[in-house]
PDB file of N, CA and C in Angstrom:
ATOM      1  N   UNK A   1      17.069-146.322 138.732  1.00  0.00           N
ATOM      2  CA  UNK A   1      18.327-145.724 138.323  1.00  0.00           C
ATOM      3  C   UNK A   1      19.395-146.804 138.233  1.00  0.00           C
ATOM      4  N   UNK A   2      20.348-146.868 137.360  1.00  0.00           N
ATOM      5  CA  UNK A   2      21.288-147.835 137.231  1.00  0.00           C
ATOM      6  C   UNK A   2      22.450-147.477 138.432  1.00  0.00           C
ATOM      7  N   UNK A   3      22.887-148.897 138.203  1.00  0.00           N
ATOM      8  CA  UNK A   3      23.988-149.041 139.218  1.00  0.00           C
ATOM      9  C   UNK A   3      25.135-149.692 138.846  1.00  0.00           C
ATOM     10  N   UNK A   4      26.312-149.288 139.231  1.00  0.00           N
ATOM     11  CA  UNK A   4      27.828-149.758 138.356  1.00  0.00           C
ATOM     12  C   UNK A   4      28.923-150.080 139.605  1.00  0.00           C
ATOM     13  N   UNK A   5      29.261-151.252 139.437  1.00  0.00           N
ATOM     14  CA  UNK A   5      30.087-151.578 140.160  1.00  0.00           C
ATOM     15  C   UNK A   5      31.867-151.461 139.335  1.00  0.00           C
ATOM     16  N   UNK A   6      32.582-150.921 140.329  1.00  0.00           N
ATOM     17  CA  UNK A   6      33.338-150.403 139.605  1.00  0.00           C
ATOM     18  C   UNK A   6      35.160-151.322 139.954  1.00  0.00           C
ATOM     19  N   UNK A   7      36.157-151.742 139.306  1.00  0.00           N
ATOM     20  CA  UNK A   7      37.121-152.328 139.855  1.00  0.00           C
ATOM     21  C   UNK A   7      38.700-151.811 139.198  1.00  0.00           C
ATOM     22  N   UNK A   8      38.717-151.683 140.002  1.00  0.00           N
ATOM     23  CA  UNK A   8      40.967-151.780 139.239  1.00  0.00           C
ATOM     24  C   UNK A   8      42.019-152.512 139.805  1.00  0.00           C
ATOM     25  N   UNK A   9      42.371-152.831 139.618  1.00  0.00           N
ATOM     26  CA  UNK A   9      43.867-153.848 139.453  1.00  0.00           C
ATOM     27  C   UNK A   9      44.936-153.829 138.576  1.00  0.00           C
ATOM     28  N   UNK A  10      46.072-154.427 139.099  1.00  0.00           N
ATOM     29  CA  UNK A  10      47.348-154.366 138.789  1.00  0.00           C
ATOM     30  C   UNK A  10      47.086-155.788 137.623  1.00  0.00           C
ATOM     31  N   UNK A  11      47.899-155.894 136.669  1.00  0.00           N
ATOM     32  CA  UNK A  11      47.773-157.360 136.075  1.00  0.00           C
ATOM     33  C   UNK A  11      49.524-157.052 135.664  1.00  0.00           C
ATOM     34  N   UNK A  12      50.001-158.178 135.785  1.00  0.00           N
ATOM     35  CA  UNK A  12      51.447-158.328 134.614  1.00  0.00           C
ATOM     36  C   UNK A  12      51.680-158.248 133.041  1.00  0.00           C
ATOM     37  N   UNK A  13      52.255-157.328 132.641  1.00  0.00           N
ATOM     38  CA  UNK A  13      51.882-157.054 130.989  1.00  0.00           C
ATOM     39  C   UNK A  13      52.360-158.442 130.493  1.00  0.00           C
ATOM     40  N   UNK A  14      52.970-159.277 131.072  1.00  0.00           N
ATOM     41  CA  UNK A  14      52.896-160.770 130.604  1.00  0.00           C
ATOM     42  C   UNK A  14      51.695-161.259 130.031  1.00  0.00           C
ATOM     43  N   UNK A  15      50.846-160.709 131.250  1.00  0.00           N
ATOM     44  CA  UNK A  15      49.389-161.471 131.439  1.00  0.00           C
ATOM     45  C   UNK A  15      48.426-161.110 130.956  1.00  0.00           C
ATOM     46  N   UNK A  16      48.736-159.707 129.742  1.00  0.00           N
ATOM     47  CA  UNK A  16      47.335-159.005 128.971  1.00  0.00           C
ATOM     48  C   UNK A  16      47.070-159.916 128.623  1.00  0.00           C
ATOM     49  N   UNK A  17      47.304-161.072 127.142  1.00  0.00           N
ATOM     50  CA  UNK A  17      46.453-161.735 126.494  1.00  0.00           C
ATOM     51  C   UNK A  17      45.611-162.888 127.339  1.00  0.00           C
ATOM     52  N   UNK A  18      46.668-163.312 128.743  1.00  0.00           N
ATOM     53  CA  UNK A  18      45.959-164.144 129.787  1.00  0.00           C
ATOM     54  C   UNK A  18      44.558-163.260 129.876  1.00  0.00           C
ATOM     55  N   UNK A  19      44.689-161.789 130.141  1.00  0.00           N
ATOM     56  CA  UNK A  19      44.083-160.845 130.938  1.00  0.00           C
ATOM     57  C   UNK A  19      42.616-161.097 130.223  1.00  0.00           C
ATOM     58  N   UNK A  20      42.591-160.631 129.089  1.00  0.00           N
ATOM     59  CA  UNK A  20      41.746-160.574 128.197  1.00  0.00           C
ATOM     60  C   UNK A  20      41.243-161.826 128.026  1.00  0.00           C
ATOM     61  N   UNK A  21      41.680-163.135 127.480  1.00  0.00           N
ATOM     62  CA  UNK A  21      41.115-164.597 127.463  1.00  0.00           C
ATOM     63  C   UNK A  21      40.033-164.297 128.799  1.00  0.00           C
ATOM     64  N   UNK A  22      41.012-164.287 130.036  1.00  0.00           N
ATOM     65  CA  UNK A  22      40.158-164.426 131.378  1.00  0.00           C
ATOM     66  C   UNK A  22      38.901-163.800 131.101  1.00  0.00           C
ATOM     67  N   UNK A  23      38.364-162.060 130.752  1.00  0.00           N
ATOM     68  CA  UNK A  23      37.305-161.470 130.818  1.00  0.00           C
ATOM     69  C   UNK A  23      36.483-162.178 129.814  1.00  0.00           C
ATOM     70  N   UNK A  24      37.074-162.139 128.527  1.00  0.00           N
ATOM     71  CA  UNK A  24      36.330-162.915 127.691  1.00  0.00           C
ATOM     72  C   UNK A  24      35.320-163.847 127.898  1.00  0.00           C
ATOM     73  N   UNK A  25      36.274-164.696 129.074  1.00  0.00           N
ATOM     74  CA  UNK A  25      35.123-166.268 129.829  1.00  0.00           C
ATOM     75  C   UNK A  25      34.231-165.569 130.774  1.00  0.00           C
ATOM     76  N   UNK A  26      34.568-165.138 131.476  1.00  0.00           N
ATOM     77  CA  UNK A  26      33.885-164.546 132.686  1.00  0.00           C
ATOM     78  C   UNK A  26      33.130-163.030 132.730  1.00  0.00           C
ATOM     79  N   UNK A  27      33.298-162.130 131.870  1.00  0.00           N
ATOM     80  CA  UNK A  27      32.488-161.604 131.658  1.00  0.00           C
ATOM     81  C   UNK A  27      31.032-161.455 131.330  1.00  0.00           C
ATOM     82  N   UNK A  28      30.569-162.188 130.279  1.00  0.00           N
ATOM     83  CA  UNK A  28      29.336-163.356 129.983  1.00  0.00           C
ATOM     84  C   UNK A  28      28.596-163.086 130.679  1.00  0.00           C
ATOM     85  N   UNK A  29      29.488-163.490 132.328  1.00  0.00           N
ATOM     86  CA  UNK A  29      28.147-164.472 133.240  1.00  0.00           C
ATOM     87  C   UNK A  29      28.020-162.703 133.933  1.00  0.00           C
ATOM     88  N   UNK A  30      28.261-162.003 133.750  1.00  0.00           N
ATOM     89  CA  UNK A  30      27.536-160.580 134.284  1.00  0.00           C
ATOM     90  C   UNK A  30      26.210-160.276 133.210  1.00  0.00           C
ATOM     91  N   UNK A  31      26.197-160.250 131.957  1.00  0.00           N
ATOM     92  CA  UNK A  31      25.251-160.124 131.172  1.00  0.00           C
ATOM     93  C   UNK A  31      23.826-160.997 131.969  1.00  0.00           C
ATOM     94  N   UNK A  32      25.047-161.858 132.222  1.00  0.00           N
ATOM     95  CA  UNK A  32      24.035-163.315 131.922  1.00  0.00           C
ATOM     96  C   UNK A  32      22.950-162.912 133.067  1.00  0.00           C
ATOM     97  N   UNK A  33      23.511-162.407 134.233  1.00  0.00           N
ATOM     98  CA  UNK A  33      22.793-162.346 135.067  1.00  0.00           C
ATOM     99  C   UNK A  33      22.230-160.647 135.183  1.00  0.00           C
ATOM    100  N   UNK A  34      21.921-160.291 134.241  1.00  0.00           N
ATOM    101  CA  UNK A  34      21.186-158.849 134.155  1.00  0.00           C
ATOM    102  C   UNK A  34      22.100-158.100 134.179  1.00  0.00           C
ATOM    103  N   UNK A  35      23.383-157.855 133.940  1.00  0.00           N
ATOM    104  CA  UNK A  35      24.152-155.996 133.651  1.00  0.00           C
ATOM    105  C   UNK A  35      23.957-156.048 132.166  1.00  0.00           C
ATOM    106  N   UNK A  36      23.934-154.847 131.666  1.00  0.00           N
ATOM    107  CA  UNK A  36      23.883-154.222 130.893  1.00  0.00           C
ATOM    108  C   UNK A  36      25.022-154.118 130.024  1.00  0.00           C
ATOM    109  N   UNK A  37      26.139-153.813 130.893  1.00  0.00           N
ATOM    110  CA  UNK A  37      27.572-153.597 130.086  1.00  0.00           C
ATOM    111  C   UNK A  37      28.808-153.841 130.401  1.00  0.00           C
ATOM    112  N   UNK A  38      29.629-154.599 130.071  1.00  0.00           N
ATOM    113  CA  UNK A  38      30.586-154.947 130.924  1.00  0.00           C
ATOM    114  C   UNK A  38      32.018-154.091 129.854  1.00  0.00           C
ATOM    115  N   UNK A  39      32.859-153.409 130.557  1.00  0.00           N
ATOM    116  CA  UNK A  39      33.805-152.628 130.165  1.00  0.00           C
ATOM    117  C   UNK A  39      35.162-152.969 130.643  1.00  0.00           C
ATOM    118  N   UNK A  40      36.373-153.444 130.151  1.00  0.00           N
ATOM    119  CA  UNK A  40      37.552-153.699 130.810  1.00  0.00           C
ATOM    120  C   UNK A  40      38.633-152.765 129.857  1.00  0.00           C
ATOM    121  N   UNK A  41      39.473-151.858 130.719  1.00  0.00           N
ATOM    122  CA  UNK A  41      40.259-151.102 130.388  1.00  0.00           C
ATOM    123  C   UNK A  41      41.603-150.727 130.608  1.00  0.00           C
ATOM    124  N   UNK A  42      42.576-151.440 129.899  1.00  0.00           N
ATOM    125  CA  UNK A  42      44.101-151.440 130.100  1.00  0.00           C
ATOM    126  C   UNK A  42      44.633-150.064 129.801  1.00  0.00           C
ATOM    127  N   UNK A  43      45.391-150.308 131.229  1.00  0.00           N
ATOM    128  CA  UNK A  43      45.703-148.620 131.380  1.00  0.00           C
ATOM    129  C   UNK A  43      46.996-148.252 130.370  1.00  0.00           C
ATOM    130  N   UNK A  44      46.900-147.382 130.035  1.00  0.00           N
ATOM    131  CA  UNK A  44      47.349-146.547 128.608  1.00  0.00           C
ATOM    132  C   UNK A  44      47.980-145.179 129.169  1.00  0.00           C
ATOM    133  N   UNK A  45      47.178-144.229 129.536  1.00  0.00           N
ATOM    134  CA  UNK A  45      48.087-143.328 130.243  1.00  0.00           C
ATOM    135  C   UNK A  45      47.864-142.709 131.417  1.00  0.00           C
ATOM    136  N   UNK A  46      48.092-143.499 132.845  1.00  0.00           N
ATOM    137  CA  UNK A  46      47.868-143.903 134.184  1.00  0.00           C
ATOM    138  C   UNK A  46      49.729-142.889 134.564  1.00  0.00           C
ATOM    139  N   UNK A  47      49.171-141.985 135.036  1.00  0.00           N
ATOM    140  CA  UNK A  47      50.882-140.738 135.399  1.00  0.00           C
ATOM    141  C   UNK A  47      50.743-141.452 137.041  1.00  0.00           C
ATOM    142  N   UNK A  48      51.592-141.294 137.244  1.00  0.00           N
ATOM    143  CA  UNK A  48      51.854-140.868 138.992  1.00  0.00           C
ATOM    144  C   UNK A  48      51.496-139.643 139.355  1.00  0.00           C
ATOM    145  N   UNK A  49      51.142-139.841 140.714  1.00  0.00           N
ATOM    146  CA  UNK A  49      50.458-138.635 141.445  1.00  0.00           C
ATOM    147  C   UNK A  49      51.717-138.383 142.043  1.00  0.00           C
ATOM    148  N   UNK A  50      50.771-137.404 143.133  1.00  0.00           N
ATOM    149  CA  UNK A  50      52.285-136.308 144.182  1.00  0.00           C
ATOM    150  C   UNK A  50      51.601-137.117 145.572  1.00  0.00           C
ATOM    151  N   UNK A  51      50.770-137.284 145.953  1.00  0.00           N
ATOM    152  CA  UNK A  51      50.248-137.822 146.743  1.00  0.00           C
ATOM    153  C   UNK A  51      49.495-139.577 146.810  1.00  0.00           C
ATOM    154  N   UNK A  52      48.756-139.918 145.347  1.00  0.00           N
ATOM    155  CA  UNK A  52      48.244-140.844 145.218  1.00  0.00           C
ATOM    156  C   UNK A  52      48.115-141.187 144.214  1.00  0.00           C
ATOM    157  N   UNK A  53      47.361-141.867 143.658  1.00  0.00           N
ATOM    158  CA  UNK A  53      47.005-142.521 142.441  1.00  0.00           C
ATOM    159  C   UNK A  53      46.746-143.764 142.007  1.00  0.00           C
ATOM    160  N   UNK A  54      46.859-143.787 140.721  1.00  0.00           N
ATOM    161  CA  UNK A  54      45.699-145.564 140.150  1.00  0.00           C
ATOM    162  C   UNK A  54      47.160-146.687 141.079  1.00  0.00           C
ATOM    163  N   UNK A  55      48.119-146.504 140.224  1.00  0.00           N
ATOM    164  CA  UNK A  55      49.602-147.488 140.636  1.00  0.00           C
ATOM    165  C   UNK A  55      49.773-147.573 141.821  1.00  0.00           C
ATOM    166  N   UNK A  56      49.199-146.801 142.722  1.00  0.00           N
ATOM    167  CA  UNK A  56      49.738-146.906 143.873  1.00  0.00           C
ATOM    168  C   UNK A  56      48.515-147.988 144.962  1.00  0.00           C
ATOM    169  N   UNK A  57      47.273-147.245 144.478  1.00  0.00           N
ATOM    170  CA  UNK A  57      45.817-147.480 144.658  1.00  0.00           C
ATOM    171  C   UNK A  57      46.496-149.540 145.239  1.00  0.00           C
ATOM    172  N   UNK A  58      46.360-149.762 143.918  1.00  0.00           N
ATOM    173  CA  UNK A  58      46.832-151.565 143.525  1.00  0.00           C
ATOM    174  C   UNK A  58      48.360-151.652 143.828  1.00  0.00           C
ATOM    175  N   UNK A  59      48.993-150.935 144.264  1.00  0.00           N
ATOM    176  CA  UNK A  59      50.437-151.836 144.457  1.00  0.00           C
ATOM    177  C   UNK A  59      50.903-151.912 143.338  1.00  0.00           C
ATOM    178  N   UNK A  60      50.784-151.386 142.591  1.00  0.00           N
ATOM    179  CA  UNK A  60      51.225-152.084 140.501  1.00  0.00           C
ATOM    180  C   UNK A  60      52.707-151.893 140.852  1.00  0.00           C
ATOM    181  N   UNK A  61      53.572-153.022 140.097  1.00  0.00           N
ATOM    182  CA  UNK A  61      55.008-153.007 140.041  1.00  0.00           C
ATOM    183  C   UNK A  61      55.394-152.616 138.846  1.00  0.00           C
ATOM    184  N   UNK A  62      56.672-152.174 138.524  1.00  0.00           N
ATOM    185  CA  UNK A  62      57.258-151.234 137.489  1.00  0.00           C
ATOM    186  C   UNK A  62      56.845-152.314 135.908  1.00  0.00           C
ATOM    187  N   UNK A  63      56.650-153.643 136.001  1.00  0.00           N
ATOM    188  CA  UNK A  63      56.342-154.466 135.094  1.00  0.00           C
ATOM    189  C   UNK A  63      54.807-154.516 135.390  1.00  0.00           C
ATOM    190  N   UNK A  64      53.788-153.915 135.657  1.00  0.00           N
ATOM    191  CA  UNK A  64      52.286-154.151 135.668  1.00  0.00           C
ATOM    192  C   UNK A  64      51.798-152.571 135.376  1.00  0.00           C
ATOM    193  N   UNK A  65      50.333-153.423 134.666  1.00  0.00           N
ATOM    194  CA  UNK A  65      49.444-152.443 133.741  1.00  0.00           C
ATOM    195  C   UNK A  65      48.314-152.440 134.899  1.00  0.00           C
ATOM    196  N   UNK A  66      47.872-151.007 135.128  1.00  0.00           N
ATOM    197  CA  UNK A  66      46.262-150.941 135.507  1.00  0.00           C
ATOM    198  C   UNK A  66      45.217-150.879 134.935  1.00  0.00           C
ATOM    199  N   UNK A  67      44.234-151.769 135.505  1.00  0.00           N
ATOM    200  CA  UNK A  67      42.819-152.227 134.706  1.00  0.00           C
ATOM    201  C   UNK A  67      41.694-151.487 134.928  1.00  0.00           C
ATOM    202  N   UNK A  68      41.322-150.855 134.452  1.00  0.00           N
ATOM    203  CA  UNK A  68      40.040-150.081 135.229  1.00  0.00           C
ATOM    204  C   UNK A  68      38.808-150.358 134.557  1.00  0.00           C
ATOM    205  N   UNK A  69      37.860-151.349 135.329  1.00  0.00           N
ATOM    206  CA  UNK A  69      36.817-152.027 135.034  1.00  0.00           C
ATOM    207  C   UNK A  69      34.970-151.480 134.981  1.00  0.00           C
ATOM    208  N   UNK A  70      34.537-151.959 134.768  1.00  0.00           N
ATOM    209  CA  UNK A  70      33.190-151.298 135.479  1.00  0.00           C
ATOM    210  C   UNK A  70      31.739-152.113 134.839  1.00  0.00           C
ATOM    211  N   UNK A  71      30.852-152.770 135.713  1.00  0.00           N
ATOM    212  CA  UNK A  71      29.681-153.692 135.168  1.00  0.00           C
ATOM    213  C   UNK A  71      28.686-152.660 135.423  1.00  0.00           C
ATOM    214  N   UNK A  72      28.121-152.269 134.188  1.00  0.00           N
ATOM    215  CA  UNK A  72      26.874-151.202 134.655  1.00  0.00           C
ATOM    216  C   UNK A  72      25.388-152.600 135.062  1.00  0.00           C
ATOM    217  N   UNK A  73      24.422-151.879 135.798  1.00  0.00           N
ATOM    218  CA  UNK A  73      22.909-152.964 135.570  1.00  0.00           C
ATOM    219  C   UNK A  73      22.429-151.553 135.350  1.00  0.00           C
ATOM    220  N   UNK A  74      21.189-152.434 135.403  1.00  0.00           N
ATOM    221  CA  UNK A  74      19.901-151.375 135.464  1.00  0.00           C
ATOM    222  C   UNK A  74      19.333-150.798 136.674  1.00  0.00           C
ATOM    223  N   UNK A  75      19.651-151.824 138.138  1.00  0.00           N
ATOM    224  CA  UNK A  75      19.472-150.796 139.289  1.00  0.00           C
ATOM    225  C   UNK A  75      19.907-151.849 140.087  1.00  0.00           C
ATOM    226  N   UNK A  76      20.396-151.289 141.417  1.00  0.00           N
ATOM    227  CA  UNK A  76      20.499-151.974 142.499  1.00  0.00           C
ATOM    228  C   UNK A  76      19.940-153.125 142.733  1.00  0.00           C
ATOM    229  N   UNK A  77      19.074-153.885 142.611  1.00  0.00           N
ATOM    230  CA  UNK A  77      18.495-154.668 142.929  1.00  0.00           C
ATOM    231  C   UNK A  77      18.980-155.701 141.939  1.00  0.00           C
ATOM    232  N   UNK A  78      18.803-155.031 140.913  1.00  0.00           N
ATOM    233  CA  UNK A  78      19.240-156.201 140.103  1.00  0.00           C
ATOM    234  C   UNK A  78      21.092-157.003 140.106  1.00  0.00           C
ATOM    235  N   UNK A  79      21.769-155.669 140.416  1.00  0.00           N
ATOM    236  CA  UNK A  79      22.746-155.730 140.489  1.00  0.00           C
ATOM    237  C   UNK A  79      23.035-156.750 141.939  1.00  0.00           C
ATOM    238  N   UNK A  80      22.247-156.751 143.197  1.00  0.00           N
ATOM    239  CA  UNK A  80      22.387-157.306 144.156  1.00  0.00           C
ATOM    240  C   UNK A  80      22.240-159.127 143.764  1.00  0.00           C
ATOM    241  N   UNK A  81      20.661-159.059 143.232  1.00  0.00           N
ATOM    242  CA  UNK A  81      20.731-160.449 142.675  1.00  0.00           C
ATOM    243  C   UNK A  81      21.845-161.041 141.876  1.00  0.00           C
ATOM    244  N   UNK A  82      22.042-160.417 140.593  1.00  0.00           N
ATOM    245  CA  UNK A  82      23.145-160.914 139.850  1.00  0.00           C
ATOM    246  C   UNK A  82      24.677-161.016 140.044  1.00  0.00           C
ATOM    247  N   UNK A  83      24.533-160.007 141.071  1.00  0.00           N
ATOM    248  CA  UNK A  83      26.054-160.907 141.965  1.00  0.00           C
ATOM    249  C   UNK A  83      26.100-162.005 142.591  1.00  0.00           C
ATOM    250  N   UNK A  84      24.786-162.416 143.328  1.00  0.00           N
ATOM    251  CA  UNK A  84      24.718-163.330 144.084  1.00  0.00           C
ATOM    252  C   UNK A  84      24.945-164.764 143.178  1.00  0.00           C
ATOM    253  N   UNK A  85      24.431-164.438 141.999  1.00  0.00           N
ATOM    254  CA  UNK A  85      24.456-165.939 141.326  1.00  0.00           C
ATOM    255  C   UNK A  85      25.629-166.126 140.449  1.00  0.00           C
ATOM    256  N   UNK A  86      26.220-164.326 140.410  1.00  0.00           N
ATOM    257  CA  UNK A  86      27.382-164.744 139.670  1.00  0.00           C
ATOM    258  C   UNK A  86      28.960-165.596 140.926  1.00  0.00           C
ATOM    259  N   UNK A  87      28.461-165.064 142.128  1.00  0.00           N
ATOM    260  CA  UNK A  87      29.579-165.589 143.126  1.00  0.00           C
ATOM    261  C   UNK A  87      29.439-167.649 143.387  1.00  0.00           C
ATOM    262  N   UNK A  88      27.932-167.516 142.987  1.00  0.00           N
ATOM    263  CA  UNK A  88      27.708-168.638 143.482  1.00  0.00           C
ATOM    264  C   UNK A  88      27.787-169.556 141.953  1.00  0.00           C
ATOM    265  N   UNK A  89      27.912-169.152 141.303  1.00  0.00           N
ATOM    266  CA  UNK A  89      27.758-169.980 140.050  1.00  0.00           C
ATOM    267  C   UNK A  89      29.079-170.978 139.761  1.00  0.00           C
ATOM    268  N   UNK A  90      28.781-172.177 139.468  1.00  0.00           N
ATOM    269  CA  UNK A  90      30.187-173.427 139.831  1.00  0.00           C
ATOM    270  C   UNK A  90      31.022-173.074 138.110  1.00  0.00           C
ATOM    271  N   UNK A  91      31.094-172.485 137.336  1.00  0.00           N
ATOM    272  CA  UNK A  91      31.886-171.729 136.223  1.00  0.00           C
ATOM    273  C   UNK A  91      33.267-170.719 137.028  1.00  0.00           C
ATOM    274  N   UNK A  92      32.335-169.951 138.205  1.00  0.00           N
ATOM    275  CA  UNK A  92      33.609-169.269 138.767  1.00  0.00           C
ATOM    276  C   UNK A  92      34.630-170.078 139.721  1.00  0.00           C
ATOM    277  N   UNK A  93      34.470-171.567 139.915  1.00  0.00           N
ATOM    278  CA  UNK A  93      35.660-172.527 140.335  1.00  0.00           C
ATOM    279  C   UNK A  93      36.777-171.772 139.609  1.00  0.00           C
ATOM    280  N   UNK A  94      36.547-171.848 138.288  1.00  0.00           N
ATOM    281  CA  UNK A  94      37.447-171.844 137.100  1.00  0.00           C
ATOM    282  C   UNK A  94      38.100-170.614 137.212  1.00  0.00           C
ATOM    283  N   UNK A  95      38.226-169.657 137.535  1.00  0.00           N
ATOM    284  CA  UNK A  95      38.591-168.048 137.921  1.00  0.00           C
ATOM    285  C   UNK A  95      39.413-168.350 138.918  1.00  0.00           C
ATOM    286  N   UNK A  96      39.545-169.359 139.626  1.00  0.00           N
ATOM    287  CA  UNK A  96      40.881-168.863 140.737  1.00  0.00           C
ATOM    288  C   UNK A  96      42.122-168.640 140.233  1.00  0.00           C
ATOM    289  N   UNK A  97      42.429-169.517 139.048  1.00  0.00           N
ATOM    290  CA  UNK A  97      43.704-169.148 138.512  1.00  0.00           C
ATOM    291  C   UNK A  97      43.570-167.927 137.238  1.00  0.00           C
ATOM    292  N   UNK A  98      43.212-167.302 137.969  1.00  0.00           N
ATOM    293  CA  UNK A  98      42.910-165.583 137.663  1.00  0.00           C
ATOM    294  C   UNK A  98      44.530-164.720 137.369  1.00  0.00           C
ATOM    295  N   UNK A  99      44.891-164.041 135.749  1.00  0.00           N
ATOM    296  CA  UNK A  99      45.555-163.707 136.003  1.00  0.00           C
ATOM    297  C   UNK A  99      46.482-162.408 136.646  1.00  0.00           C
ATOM    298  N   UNK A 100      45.912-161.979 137.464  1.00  0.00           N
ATOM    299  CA  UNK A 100      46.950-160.989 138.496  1.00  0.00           C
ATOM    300  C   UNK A 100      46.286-161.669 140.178  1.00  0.00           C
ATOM    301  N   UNK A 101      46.690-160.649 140.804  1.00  0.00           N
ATOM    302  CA  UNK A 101      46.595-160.621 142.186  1.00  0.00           C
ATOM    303  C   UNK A 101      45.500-159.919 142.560  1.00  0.00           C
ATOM    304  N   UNK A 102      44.422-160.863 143.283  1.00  0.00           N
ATOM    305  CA  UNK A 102      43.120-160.442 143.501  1.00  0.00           C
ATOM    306  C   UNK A 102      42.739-159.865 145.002  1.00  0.00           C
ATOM    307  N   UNK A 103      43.955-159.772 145.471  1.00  0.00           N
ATOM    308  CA  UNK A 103      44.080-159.361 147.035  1.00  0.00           C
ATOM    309  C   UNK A 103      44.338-158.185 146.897  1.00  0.00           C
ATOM    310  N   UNK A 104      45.077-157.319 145.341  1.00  0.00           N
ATOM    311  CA  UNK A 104      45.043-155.994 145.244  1.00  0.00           C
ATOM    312  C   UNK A 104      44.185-155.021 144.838  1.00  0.00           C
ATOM    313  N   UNK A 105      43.189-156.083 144.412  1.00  0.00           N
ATOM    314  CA  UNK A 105      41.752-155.608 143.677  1.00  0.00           C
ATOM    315  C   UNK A 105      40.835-154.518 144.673  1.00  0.00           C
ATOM    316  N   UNK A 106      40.790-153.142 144.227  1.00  0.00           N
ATOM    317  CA  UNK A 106      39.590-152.284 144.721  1.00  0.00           C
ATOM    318  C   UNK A 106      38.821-152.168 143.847  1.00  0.00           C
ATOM    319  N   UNK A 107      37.488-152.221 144.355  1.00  0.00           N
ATOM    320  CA  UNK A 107      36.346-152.343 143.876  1.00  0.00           C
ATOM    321  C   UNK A 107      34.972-151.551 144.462  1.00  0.00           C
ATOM    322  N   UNK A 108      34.040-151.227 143.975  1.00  0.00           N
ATOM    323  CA  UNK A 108      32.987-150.720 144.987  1.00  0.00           C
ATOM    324  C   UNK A 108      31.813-150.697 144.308  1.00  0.00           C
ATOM    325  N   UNK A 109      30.726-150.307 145.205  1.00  0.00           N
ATOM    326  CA  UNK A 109      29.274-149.660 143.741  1.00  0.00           C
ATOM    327  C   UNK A 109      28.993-148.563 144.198  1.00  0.00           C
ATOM    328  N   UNK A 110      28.530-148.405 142.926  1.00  0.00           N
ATOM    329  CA  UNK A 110      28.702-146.968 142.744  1.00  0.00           C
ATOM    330  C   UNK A 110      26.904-146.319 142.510  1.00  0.00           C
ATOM    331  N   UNK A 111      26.113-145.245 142.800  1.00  0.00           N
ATOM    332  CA  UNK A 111      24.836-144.894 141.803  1.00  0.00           C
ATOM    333  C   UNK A 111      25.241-143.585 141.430  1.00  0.00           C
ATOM    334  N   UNK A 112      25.096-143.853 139.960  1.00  0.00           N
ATOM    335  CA  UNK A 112      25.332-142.516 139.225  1.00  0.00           C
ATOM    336  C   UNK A 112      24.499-140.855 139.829  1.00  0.00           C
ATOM    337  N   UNK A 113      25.456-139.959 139.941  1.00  0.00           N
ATOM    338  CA  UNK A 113      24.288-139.167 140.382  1.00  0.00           C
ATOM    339  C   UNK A 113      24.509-137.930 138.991  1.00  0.00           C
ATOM    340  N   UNK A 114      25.475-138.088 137.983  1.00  0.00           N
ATOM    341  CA  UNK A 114      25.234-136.750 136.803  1.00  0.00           C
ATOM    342  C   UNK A 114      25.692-138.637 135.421  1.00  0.00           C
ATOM    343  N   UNK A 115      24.883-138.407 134.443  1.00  0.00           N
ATOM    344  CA  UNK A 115      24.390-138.877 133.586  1.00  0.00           C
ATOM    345  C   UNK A 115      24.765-138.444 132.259  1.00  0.00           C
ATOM    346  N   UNK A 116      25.664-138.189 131.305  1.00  0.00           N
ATOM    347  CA  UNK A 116      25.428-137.506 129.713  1.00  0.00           C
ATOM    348  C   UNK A 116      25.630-138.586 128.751  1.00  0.00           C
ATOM    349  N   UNK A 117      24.791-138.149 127.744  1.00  0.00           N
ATOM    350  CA  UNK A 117      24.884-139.400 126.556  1.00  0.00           C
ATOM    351  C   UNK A 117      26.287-139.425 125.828  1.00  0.00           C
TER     352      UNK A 117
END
């Protein structure tokens, strides 16, 4: 069964075209290492909650967009390996000057349990 690791973050609408360059490079190396699909999604129409929500989730400031990400694989395992080589791979030096704040980043994995085409 596939497995999707899932992420959102705050970025600075300064920093979309940064935003985008960045995935562009670094996205790749998820293929590279067995996912299936890599998806990055600038938030468009992200409301405020009464209690919670995406903006709040990340800290987003009145000048920042939320990203809502997601690397599908083909299963756990694979997904375990291909993180490992994507953390360790000397290309991600180059990612520290990443553009937003990666200390606001939630993230998790996920296994699908309902499926539609």
């Amino acid at each position: 069964m596939s497995y999707i690791d899932g992420f959102v973050i705050a970025v600075p609408n300064a920093n979309r075209e940064q935003f985008i360059k960045h995935a562009r490079t670094f996205d790749p190396l998820f293929l590279e290492f067995g996912a299936t699909r890599v998806l990055e999604c600038w938030g468009d129409n992200v409301p405020d909650g009464k209690l919670t929500d995406f903006r709040r989730a990340v800290q987003a400031k009145q000048d920042e967009s939320v990203v809502f990400s997601w690397v599908e694989w083909p299963d756990q395992a694979t997904r375990d390996a291909g993180m490992e080589k994507f953390m360790k791979d000397p290309r991600m030096e180059q990612a520290a000057n990443c553009p937003f704040d990666g200390k606001r980043m939630i993230f998790g994995g996920f296994v699908p349990v309902v499926s539609l085409p």
